[in-house]
N, C-alpha and C. Protein backbone atom coordinates (compact mmCIF):
# COMPACT_ATOMS: atom_id res chain seq x y z
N UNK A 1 26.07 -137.19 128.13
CA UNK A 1 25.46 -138.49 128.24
C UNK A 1 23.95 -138.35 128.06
N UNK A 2 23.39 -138.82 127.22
CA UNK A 2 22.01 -139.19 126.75
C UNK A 2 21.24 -139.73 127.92
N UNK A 3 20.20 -139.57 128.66
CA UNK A 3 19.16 -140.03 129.55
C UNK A 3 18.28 -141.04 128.38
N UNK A 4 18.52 -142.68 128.99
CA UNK A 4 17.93 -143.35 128.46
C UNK A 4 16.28 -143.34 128.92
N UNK A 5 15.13 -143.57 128.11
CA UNK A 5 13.94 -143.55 128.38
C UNK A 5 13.23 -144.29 127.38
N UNK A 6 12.36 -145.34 128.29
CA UNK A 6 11.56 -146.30 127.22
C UNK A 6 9.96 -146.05 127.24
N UNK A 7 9.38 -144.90 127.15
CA UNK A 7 8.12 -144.47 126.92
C UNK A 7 6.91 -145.70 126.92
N UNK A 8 5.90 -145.87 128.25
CA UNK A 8 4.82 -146.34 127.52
C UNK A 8 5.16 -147.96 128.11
N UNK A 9 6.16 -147.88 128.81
CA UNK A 9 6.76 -149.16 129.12
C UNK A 9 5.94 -150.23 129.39
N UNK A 10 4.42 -149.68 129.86
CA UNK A 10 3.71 -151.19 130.64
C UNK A 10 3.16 -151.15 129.02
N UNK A 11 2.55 -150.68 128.13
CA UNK A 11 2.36 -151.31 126.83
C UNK A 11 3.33 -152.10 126.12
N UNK A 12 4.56 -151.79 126.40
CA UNK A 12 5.21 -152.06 125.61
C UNK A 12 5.81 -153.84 126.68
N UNK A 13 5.34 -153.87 127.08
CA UNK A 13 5.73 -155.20 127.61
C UNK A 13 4.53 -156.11 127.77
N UNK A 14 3.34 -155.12 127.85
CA UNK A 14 2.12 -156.28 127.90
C UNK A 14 1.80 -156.78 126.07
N UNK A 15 2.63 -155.80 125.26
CA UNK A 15 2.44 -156.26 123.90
C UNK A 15 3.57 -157.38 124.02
N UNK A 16 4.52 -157.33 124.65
CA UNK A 16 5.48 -158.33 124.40
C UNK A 16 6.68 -158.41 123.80
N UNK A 17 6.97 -156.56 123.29
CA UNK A 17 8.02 -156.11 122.76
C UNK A 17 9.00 -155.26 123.28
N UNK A 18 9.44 -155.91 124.98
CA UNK A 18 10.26 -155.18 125.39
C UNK A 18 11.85 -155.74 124.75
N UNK A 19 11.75 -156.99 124.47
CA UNK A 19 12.99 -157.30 124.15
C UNK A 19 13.75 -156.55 122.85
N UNK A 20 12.77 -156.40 121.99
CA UNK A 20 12.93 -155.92 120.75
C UNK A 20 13.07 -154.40 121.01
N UNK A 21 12.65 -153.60 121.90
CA UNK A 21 12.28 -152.21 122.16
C UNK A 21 14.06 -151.75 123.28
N UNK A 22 14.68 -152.99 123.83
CA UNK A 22 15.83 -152.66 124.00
C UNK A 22 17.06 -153.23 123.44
N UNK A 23 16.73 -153.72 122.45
CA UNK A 23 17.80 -153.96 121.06
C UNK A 23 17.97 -152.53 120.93
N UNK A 24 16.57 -151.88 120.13
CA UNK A 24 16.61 -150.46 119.44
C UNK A 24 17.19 -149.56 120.21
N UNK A 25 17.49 -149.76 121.58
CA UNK A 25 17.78 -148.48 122.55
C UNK A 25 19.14 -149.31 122.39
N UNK A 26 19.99 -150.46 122.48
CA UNK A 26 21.05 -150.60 122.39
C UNK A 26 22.06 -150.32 121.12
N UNK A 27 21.06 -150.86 120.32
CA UNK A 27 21.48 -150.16 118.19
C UNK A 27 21.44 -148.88 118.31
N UNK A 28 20.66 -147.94 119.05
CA UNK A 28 20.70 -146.54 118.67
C UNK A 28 21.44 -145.74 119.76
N UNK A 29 22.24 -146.05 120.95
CA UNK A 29 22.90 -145.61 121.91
C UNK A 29 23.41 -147.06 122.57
N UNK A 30 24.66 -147.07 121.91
CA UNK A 30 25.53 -148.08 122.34
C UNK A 30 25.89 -148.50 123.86
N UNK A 31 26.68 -146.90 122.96
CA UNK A 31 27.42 -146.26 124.65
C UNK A 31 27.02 -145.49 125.98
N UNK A 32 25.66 -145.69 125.82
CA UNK A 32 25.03 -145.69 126.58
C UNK A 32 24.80 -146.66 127.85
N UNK A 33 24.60 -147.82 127.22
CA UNK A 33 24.43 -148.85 127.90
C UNK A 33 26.21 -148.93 129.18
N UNK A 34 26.17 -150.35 129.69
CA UNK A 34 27.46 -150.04 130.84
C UNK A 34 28.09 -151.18 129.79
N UNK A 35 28.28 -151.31 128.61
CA UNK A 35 29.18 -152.56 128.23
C UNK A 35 30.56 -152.62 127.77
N UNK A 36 31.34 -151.30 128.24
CA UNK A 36 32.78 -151.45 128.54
C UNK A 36 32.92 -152.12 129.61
N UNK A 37 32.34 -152.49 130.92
CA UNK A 37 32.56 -153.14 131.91
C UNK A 37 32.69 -154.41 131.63
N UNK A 38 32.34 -155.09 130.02
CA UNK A 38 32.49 -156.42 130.00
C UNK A 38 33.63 -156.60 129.53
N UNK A 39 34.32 -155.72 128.53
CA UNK A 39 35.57 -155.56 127.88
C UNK A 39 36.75 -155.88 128.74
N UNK A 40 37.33 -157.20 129.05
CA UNK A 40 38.46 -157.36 129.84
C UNK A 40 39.64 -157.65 128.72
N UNK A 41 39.59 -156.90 127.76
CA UNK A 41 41.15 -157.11 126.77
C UNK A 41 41.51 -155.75 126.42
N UNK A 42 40.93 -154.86 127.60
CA UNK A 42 41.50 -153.09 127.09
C UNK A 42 40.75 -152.44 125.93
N UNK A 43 39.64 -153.33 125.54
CA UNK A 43 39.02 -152.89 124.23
C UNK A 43 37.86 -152.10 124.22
N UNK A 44 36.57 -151.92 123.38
CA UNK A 44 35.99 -151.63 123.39
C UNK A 44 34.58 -151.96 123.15
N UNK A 45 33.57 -151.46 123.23
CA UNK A 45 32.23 -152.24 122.68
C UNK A 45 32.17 -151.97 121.08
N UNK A 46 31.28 -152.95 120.15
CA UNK A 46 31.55 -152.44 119.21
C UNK A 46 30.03 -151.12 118.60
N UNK A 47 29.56 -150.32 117.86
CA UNK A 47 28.83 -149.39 117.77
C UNK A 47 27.60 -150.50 117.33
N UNK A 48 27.74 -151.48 116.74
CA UNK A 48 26.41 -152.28 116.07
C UNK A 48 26.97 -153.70 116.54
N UNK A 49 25.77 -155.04 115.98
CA UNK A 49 26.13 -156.38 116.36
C UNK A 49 26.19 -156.27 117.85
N UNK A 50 25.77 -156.28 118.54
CA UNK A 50 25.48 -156.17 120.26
C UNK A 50 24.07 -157.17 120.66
N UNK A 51 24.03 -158.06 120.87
CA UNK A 51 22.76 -158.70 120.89
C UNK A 51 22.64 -158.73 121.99
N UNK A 52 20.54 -158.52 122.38
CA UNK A 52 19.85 -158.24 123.58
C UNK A 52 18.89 -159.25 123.93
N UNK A 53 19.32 -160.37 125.02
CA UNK A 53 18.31 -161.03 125.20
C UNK A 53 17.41 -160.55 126.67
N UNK A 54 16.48 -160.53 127.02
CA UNK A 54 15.37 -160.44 128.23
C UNK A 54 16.06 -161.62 128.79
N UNK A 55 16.35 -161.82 129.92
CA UNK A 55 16.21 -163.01 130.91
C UNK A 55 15.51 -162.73 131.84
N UNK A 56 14.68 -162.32 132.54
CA UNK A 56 13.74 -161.90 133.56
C UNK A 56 13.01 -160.62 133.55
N UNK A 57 11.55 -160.52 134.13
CA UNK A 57 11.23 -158.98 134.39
C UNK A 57 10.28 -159.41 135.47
N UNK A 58 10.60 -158.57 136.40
CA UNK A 58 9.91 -158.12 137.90
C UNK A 58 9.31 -156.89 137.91
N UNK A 59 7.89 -156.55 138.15
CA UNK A 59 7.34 -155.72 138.30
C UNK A 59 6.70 -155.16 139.34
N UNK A 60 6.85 -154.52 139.85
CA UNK A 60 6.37 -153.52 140.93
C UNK A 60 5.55 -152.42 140.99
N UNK A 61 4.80 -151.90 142.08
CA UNK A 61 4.11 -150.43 141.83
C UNK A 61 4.73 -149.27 140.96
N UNK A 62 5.61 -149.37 141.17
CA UNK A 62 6.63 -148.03 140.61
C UNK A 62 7.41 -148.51 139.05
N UNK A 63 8.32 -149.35 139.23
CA UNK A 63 9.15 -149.80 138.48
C UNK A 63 8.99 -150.87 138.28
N UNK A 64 9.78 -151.30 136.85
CA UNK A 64 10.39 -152.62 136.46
C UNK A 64 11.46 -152.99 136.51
N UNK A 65 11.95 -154.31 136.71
CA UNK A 65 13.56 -154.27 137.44
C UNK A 65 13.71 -155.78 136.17
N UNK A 66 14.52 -155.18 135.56
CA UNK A 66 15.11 -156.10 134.84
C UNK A 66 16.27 -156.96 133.95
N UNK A 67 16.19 -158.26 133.74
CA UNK A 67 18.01 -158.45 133.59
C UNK A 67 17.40 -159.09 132.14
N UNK A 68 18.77 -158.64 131.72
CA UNK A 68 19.25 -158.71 130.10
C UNK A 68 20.95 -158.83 129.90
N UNK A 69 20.46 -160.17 129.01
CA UNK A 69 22.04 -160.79 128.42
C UNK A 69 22.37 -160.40 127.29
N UNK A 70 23.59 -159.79 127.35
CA UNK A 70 24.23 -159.05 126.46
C UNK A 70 24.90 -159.85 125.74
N UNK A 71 25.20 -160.12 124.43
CA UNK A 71 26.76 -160.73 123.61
C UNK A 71 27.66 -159.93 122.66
N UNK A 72 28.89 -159.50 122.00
CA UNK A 72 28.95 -158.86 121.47
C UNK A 72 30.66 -159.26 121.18
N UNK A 73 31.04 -158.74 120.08
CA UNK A 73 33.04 -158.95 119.74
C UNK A 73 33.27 -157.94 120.55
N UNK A 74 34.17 -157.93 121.79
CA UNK A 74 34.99 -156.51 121.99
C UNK A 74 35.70 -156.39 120.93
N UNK A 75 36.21 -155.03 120.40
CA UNK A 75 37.65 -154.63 119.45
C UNK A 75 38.43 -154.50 120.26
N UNK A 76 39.54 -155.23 120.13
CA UNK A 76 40.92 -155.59 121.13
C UNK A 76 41.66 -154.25 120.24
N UNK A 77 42.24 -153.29 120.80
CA UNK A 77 43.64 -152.79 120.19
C UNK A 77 44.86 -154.00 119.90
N UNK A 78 45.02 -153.56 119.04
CA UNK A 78 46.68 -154.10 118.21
C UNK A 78 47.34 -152.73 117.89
N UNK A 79 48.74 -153.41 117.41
CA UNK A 79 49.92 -152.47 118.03
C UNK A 79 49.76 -152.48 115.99
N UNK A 80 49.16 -152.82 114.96
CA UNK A 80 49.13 -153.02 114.01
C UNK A 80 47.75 -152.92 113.39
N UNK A 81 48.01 -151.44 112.67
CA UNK A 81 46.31 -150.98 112.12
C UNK A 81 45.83 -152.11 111.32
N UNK A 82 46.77 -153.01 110.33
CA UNK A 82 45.68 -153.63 109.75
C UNK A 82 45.12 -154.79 110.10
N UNK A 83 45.71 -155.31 111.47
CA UNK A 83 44.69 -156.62 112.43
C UNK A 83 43.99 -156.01 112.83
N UNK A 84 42.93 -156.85 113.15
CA UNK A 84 41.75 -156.20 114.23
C UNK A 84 41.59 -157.69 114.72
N UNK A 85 41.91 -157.72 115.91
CA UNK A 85 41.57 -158.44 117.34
C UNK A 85 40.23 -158.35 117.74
N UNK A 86 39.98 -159.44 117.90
CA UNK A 86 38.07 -159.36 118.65
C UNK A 86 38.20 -160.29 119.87
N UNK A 87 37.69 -160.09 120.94
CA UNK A 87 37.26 -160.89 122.03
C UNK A 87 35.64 -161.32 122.31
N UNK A 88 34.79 -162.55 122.26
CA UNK A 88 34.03 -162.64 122.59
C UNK A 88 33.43 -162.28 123.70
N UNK A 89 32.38 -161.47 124.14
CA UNK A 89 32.52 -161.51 125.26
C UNK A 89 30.58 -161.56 125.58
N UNK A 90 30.19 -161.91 126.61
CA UNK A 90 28.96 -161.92 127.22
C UNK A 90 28.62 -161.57 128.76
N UNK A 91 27.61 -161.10 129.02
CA UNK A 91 27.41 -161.25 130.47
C UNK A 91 25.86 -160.21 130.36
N UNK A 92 25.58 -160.00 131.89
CA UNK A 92 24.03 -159.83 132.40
C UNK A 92 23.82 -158.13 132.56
N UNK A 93 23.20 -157.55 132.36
CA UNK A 93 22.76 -156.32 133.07
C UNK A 93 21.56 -155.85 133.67
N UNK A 94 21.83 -155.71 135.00
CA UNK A 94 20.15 -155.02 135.63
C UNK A 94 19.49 -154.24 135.17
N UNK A 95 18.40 -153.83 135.12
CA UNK A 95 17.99 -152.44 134.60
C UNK A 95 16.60 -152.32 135.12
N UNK A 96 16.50 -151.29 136.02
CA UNK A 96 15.24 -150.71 136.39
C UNK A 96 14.74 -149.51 135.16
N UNK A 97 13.51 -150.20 135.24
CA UNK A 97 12.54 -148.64 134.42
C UNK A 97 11.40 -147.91 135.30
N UNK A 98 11.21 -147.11 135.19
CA UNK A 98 10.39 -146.28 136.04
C UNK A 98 9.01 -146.17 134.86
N UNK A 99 8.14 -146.85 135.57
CA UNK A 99 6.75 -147.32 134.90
C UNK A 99 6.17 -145.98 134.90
N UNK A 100 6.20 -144.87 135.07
CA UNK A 100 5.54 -143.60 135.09
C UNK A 100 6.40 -142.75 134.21
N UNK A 101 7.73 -142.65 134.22
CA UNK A 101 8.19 -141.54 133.41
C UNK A 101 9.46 -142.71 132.02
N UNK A 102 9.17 -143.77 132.27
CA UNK A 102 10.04 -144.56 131.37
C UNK A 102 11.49 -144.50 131.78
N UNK A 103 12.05 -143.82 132.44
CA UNK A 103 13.21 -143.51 132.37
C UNK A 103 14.16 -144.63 133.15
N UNK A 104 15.40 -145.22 132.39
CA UNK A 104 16.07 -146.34 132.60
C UNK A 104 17.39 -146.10 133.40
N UNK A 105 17.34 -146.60 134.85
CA UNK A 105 18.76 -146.48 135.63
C UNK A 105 19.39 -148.13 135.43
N UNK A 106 20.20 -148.18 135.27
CA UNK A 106 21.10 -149.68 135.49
C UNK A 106 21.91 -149.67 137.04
N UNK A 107 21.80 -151.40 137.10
CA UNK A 107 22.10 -151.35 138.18
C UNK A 107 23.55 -151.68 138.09
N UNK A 108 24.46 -151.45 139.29
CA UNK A 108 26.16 -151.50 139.20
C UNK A 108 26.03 -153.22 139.14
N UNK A 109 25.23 -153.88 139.44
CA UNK A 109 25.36 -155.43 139.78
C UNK A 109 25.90 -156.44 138.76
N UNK A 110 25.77 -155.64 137.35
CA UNK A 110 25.76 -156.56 136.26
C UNK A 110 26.98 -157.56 136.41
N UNK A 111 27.09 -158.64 135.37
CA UNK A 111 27.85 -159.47 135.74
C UNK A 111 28.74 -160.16 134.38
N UNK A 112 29.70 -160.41 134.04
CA UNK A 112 30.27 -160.89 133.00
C UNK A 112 30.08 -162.53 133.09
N UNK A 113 29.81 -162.88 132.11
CA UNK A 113 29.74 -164.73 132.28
C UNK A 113 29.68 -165.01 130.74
């Protein structure tokens, strides 16, 4: 498992490009992120098409604590290689960053909606 890390983080949010700066961490480490937890049809996340919106950021001495809305097709298994099943699916994820070393823990809280 890859240690996610967003380098530089208070620049990168006083420029105004955190939203865009965790697209790229979601496009370039999918499965990284926790978004099998949204998958309720046995499926999976898909590797690209995953969209990242910012809905809040809280800042603190130490860290940033922040939630981001996820959207994305799960791939549903079928019992038949040439369907492919998709489930819409959306919901929220926490995510603290550590303003000194960048490094990104998520929180278990996230939420499907």
């Amino acid at each position: 498992m890859t240690r996610l890390a967003l380098p530089e983080v208070d620049r990168v949010v006083s420029a105004g490009k955190l939203e865009e700066k965790l697209q790229e961490l979601v496009d370039t480490h999918p499965f990284e992120f926790p978004l099998d937890s949204f998958c309720e049809q046995g499926g999976w996340p898909p590797e690209d098409d995953i969209d990242v919106t910012v809905r809040s950021i809280e800042r603190d001495s130490d860290h940033y604590t922040i939630n981001i809305a996820v959207g994305f097709d799960e791939i549903v298994p079928t019992s038949c290689g040439d369907i492919q099943m998709t489930n819409s699916v959306h919901g929220e994820i926490a995510l603290t960053i550590d303003r000194e070393t960048g490094e990104i823990d998520f929180n278990r809280g996230s939420d499907v909606w």
